[in-house]
Protein backbone atom coordinates (compact mmCIF):
# COMPACT_ATOMS: atom_id res chain seq x y z
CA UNK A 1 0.00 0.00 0.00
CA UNK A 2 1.04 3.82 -0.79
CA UNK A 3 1.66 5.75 2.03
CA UNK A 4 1.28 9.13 0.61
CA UNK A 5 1.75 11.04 4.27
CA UNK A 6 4.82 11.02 5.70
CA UNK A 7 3.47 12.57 9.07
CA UNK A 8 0.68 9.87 9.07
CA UNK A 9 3.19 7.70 8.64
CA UNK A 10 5.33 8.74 11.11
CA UNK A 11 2.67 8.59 13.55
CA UNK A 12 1.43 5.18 12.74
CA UNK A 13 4.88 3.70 13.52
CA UNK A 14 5.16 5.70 17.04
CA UNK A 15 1.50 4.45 17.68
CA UNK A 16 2.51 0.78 16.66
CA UNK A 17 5.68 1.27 18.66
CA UNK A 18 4.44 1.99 21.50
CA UNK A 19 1.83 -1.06 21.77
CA UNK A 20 3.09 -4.32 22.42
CA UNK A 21 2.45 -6.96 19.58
CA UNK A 22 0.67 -9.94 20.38
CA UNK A 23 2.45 -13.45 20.67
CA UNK A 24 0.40 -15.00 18.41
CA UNK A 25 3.36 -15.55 15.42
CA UNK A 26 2.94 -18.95 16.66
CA UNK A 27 -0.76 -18.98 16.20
CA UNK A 28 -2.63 -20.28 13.47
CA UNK A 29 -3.95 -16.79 11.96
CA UNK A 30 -7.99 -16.85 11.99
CA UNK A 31 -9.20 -16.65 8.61
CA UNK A 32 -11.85 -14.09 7.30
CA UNK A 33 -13.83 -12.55 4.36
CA UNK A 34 -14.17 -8.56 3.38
CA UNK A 35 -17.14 -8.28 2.02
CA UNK A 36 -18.14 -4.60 1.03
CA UNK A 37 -15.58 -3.24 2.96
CA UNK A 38 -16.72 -5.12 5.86
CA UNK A 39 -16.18 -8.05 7.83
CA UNK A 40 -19.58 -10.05 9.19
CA UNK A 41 -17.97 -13.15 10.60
CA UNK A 42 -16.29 -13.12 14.22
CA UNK A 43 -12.22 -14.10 13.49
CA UNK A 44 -12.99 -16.66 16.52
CA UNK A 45 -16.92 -17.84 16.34
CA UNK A 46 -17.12 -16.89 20.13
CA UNK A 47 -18.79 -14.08 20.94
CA UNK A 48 -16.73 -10.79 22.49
CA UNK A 49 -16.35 -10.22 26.24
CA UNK A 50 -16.93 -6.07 26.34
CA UNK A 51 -15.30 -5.69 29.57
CA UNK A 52 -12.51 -7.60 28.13
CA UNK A 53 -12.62 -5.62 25.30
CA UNK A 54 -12.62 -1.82 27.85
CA UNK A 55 -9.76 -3.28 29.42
CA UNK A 56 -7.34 -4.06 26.20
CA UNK A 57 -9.04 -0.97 24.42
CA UNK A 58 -7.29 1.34 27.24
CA UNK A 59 -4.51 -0.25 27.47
CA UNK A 60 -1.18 1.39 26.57
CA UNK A 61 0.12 -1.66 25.70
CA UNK A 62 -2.42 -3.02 23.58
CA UNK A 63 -5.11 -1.24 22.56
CA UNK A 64 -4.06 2.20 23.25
CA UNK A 65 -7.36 3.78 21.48
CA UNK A 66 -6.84 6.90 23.86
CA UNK A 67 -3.67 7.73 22.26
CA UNK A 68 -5.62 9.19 18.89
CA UNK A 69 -9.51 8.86 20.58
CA UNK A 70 -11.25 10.60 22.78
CA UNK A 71 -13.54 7.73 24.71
CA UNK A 72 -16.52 8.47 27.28
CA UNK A 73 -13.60 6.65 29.77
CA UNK A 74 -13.27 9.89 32.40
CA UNK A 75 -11.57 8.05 34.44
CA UNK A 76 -7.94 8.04 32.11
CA UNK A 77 -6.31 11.18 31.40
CA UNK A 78 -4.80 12.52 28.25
CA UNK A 79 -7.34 11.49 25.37
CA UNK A 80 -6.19 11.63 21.92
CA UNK A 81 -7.96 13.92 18.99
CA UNK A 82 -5.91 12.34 16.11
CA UNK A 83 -8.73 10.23 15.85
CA UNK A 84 -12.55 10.40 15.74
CA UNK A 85 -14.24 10.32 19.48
CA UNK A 86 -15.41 7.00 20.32
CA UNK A 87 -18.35 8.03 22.40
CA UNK A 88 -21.39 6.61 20.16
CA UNK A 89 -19.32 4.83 17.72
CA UNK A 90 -21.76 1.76 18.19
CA UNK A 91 -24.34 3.46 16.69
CA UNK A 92 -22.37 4.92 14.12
CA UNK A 93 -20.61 1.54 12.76
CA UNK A 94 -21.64 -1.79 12.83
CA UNK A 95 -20.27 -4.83 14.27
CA UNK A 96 -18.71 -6.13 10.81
CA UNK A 97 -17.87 -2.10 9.94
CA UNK A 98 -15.97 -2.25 13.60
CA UNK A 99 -14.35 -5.45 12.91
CA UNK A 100 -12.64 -4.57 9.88
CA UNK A 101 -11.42 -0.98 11.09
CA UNK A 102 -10.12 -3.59 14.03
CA UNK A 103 -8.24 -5.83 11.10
CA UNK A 104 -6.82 -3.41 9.02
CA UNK A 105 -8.44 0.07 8.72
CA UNK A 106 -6.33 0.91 5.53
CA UNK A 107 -8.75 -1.51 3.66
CA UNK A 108 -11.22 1.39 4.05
CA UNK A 109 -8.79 4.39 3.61
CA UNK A 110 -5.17 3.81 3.09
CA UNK A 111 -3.59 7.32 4.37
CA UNK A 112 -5.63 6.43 7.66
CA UNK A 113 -3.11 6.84 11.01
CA UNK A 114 -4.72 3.86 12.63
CA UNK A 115 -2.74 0.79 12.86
CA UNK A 116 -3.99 -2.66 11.85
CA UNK A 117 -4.25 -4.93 15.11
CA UNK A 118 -5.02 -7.95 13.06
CA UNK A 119 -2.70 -8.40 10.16
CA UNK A 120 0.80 -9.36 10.03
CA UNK A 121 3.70 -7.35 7.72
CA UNK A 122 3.67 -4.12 9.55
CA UNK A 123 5.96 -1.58 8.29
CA UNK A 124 8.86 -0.34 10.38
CA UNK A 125 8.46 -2.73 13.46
CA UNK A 126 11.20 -4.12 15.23
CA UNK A 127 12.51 -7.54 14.24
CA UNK A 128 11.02 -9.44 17.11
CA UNK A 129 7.57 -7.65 16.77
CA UNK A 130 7.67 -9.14 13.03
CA UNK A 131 4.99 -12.01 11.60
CA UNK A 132 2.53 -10.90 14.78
CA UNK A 133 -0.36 -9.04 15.42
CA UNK A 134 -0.67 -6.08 17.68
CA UNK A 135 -4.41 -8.20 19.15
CA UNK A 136 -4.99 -11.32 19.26
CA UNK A 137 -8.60 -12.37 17.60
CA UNK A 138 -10.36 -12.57 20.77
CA UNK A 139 -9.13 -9.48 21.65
CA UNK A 140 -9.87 -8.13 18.53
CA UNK A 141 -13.77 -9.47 18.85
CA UNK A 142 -13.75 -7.95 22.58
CA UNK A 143 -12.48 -4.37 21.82
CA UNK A 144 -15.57 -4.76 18.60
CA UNK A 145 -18.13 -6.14 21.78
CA UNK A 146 -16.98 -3.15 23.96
CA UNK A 147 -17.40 -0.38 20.81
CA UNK A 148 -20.78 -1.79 20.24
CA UNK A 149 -21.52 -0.73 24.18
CA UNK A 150 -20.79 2.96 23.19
CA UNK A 151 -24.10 4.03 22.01
């Protein structure tokens, strides 16, 4: 994919580098179909645990959303406004629409900042963050439970 913006760019990488990358290299990666831009099927077939999902969503080391989102989380300090706010997002998006910003956002718009937590071949990751995911697919299917919450 083109990366047209360098600052975009830039940012992506600190973003990705400061999350922690699943160890799931050793995992079978779950399969899954775009369709429309979309992706309808959970990655696991089990359904997401949302406060699973809060928990690895504000995580610094996994997640991270606040570092480009503001979320209705008063609690944490220092929101990002990179990204869009998060507060009614579930009635914005849909659970498949969620899912694939999740997987790889830059299916949907390829100058987008947000990293992919589901896809291996990041750029500019450190050799022993390379061939995993930044989520794992439960993970990724509790962060999309938690998101639908936020109506």
């Amino acid at each position: 994919m083109k990366h047209s913006k360098l600052l975009a760019t830039a940012f992506g990488v600190a973003v990705a580098g400061a999350i922690s990358f699943s160890a799931q290299a050793e995992e079978m990666m779950a399969t899954f179909e775009i369709v429309d831009g979309t992706i309808p099927q959970s990655l696991t077939g089990t359904p997401g645990d949302a406060d699973a999902g809060r928990k690895t969503a504000i995580d610094r080391k996994k997640g991270n959303c606040l570092a480009c989102h503001v979320m209705p989380i008063p609690e944490q300090q220092f929101h990002g406004e990179t990204g869009p706010a998060l507060d009614g997002i579930g009635d914005r998006l849909s659970e498949a629409e969620l899912r694939m910003r999740m997987v790889d956002a830059k299916v949907i718009n390829p100058d987008t900042m947000m990293p992919s937590f589901y896809k291996t071949g990041q750029h500019m990751v450190l050799k022993k963050f390379e061939g995993k995911t930044i989520l794992s697919a439960q993970e990724v299917e509790d962060v999309v439970a938690y998101l639908l919450t936020l109506k």
